[in-house]
Protein backbone atom coordinates (compact mmCIF):
# COMPACT_ATOMS: atom_id res chain seq x y z
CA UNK A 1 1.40 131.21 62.38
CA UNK A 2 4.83 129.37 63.77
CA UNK A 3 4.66 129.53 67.61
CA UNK A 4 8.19 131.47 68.38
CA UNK A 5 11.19 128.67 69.16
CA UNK A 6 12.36 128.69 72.94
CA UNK A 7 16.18 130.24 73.65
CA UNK A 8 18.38 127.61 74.23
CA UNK A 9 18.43 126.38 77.90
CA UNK A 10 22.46 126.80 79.70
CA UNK A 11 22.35 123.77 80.56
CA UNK A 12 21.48 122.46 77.05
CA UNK A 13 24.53 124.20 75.36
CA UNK A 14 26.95 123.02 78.06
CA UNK A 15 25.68 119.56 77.38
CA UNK A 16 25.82 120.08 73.60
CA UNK A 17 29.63 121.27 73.53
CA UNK A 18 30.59 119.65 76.59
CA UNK A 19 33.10 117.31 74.38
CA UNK A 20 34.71 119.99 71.92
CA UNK A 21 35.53 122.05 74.79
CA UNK A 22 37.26 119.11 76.76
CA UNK A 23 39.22 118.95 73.77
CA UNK A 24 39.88 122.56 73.43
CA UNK A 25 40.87 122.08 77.76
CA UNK A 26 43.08 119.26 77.08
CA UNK A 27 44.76 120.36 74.13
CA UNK A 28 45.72 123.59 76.03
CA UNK A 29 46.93 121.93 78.57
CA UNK A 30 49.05 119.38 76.06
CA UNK A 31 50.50 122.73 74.73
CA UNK A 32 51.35 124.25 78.23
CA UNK A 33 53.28 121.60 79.19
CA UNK A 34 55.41 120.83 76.00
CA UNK A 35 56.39 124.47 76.52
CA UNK A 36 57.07 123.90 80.10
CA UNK A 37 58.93 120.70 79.26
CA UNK A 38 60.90 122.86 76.56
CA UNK A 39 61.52 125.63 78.99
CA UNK A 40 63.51 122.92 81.87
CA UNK A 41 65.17 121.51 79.26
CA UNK A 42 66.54 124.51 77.72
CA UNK A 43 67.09 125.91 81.53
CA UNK A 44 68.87 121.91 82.60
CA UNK A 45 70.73 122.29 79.07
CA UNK A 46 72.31 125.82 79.89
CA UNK A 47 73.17 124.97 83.21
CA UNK A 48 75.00 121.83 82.33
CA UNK A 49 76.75 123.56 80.17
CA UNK A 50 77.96 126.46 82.36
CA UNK A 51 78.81 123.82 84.74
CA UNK A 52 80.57 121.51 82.21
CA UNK A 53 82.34 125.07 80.78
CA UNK A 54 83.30 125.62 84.43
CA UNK A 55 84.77 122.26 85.38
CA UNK A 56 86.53 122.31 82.02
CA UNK A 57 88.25 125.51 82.90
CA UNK A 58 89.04 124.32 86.38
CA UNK A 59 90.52 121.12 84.65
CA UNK A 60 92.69 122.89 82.42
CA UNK A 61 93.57 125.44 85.10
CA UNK A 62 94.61 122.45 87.89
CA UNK A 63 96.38 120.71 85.09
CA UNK A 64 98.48 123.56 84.12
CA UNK A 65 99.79 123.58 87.87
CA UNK A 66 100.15 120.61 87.76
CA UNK A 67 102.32 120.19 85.00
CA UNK A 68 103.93 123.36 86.54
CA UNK A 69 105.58 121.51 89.07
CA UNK A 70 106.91 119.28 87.51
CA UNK A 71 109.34 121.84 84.83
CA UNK A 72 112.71 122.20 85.72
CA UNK A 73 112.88 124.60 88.58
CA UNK A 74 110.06 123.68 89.84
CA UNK A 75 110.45 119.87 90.36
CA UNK A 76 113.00 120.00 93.28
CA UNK A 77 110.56 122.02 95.29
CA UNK A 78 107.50 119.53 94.67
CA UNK A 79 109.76 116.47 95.56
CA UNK A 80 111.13 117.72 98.88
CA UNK A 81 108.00 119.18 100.05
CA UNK A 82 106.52 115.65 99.14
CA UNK A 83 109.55 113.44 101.47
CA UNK A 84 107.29 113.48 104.92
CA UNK A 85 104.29 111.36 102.51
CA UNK A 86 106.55 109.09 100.98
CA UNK A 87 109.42 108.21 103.14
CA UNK A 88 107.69 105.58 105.74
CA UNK A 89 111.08 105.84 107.97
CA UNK A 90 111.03 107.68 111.06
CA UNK A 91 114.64 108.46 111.57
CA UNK A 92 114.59 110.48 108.83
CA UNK A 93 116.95 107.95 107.20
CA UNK A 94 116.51 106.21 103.56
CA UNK A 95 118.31 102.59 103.93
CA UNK A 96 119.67 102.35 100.54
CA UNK A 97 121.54 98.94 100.77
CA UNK A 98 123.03 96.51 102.73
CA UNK A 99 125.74 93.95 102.58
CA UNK A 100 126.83 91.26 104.22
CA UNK A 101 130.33 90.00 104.09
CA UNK A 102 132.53 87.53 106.66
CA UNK A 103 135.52 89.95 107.71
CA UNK A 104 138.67 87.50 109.05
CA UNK A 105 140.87 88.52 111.87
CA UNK A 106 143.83 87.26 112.66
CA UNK A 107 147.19 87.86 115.02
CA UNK A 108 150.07 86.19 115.23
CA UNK A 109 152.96 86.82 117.95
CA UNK A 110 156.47 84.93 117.44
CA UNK A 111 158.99 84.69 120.25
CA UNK A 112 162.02 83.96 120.92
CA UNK A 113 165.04 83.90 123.78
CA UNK A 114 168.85 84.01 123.91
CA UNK A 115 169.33 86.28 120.71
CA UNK A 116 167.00 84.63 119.21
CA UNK A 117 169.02 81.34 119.41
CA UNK A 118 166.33 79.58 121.35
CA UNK A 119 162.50 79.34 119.18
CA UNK A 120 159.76 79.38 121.66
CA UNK A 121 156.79 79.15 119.29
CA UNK A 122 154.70 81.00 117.43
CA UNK A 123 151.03 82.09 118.91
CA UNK A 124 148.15 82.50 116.31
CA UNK A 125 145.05 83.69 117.04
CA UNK A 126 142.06 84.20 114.01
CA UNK A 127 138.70 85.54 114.00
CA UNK A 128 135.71 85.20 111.41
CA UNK A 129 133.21 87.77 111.74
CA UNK A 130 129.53 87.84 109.82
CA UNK A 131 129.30 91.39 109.44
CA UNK A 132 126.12 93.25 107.88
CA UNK A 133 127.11 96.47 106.08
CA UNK A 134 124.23 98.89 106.01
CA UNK A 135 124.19 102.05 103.99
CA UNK A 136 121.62 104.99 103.98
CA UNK A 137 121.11 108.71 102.80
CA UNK A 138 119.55 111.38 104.98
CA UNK A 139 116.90 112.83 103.60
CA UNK A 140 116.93 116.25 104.99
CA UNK A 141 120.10 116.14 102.70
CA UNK A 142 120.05 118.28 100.29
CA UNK A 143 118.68 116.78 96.93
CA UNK A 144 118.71 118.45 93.22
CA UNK A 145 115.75 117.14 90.75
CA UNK A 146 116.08 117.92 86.71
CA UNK A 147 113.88 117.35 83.65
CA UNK A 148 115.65 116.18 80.49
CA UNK A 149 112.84 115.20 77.87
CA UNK A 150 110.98 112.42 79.72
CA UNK A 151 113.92 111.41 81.81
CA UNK A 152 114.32 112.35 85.65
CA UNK A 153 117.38 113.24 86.91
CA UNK A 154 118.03 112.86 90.58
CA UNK A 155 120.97 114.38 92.48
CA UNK A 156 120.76 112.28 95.72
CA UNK A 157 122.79 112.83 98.71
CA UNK A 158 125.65 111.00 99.63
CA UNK A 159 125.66 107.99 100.92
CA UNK A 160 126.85 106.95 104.51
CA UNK A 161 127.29 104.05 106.53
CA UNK A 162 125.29 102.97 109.66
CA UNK A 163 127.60 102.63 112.28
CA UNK A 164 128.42 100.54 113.96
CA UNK A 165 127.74 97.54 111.61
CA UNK A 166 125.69 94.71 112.90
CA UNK A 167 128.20 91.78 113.90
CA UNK A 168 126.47 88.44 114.27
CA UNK A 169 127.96 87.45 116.76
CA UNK A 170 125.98 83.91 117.35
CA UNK A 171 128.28 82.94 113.83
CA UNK A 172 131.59 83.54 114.97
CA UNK A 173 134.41 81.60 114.76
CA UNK A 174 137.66 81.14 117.21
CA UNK A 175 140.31 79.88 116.39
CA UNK A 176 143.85 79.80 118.22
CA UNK A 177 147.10 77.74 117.98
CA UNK A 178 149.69 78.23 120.47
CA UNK A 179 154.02 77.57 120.13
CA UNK A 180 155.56 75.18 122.53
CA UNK A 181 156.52 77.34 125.10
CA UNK A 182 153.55 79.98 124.46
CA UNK A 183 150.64 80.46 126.99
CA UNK A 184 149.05 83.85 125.54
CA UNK A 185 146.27 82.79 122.94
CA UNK A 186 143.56 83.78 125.45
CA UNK A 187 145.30 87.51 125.88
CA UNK A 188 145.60 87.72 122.27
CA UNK A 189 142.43 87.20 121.16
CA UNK A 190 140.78 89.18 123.66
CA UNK A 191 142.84 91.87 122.07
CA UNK A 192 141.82 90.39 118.57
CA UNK A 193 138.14 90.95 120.01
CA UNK A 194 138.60 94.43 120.83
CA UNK A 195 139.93 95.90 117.39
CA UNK A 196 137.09 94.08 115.54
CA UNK A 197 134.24 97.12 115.83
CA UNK A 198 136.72 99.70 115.18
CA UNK A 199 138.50 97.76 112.11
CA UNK A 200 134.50 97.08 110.46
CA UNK A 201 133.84 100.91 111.06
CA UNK A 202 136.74 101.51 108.91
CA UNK A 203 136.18 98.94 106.51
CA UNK A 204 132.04 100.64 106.76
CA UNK A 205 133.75 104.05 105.37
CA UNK A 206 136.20 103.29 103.04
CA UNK A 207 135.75 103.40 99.32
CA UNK A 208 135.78 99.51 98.61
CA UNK A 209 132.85 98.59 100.78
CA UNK A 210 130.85 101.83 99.37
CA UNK A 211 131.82 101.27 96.02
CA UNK A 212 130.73 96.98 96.37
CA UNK A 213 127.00 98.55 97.54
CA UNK A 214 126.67 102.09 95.22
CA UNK A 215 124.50 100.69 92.12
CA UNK A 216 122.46 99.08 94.74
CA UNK A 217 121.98 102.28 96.34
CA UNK A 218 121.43 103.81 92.87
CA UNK A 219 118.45 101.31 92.55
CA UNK A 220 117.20 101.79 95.62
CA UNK A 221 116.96 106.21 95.13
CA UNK A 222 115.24 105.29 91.63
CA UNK A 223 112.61 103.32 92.90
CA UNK A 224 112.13 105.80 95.61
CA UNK A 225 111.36 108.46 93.12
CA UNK A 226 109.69 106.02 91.20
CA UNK A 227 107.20 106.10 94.21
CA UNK A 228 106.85 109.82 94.92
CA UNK A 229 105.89 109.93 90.32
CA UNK A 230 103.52 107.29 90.06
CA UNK A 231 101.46 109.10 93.44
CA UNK A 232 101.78 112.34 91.25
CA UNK A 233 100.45 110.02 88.23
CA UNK A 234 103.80 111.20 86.26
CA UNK A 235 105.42 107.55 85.51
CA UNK A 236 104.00 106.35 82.29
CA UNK A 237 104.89 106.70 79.01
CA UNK A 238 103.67 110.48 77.90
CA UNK A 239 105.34 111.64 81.13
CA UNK A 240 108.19 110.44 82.79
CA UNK A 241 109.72 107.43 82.18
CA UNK A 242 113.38 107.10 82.94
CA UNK A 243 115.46 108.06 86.47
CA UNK A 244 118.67 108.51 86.29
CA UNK A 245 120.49 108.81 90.05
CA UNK A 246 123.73 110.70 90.68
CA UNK A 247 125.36 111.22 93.97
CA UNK A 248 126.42 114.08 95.73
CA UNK A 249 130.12 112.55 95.49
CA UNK A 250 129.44 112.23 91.55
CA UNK A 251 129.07 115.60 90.39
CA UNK A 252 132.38 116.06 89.12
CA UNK A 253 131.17 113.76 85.81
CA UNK A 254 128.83 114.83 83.40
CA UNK A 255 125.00 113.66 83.79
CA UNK A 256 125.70 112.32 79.99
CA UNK A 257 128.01 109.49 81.56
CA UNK A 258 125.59 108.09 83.40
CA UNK A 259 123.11 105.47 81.78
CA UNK A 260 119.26 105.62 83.39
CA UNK A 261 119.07 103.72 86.54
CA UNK A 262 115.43 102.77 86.08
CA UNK A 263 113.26 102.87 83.13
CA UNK A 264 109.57 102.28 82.66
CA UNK A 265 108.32 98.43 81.43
């Protein structure tokens, strides 16, 4: 007769399937995290793409104004509320041109005595003056911005001239040439001096001097504009890229007559 077999001792089983259920442990624990690292992912994934859906939206949104104001309408309003953070003048003045030219004076004063029987000479007195000419538009002005296709169009104010103009005086040049029996070239052209700031402020205004300096002026309101697009990233070639400037004082002629003053390179 077989003596009965013992049970199995706890600690004998544990040490008998200690290895299969490491396994078992380590392959749960495999499996628990490749569905955790599935869950983040598919959590990081949806979130990106809510995000990426929102700044999309915003993008298209923030472009749409942008492109806003920039239609016609619109585009006057942008540029004037944009003059304070693009003009770097304080005055409140845009210098749009100077010129400088060398203005002659001259007087002359012939006299004679005895019903004019006796000549006593002829007095001339002449002046050269190195003038600067310097032109500007104010820009609290009113201005006038259009869109036609790609091309800008700018009514600008009108121009005026700083007065009075800037005489250099360290370059002028006296000259005088008294008659025989004539002593009055100093009076003369201390009288030749005084008319000289009141003649250049009429030369400053009239239309020959504005008309010598107007295309330059025309430049100089292009490139200003030129500015105030490329810092609102519309120069280039998809947006604008021509300016075409018309004064105030040229609104009587069609926009069609005038060629761009500035196109993009």
């Amino acid at each position: 007769m077989n003596p009965e077999t013992p049970a199995p001792r706890p600690n004998h089983l544990l040490a008998v399937y200690r290895w299969p259920l490491a396994i078992v442990v380590l392959g749960l624990l495999a499996l628990f995290a490749f569905l955790f690292f599935l869950w983040v992912t598919k959590r990081t994934y949806d979130e990106t793409l809510a995000r990426g859906g929102r700044a999309g939206e915003y993008a298209v949104q923030k472009a749409e104004a942008i492109a806003g104001k920039f239609l016609s309408g619109n585009i006057t309003r942008t540029f004037v509320a944009s003059i304070p953070e693009i003009s770097s003048v304080g005055s409140g003045n845009l210098e749009v041109a100077t010129s400088d030219q060398t203005e002659i004076f001259r007087a002359e004063d012939v006299r004679s005595v005895f019903w004019d029987t006796l000549y006593l000479g002829k007095t001339i007195s002449e002046l050269s003056v190195p003038v600067t000419y310097r032109y500007h538009l104010r820009l609290s002005d009113p201005w006038k911005l259009d869109v036609s296709g790609q091309t800008c169009i700018v009514v600008a104010p009108r121009v005026r001239p700083s007065l009075p103009p800037a005489i250099h005086t360290d370059k002028m040049e006296k000259k005088s040439d008294e008659g025989w029996a004539r002593f009055n070239a100093r009076e003369q052209m201390t009288e030749l001096e005084k008319s000289v700031t009141p003649t250049l402020i009429a030369y400053a205004t009239d239309r020959k001097h504005l008309a010598l300096t107007r295309e330059q002026c025309r430049i100089t309101v292009a490139e200003f504009v030129k500015t105030w697009l490329l810092k609102e990233d519309q120069w280039r070639s998809d947006r604008f890229h021509a300016i075409k400037v018309i004064f105030a004082d040229e609104t009587n002629a069609a926009p069609e007559q005038f060629e761009p003053t500035l196109r993009l390179k």
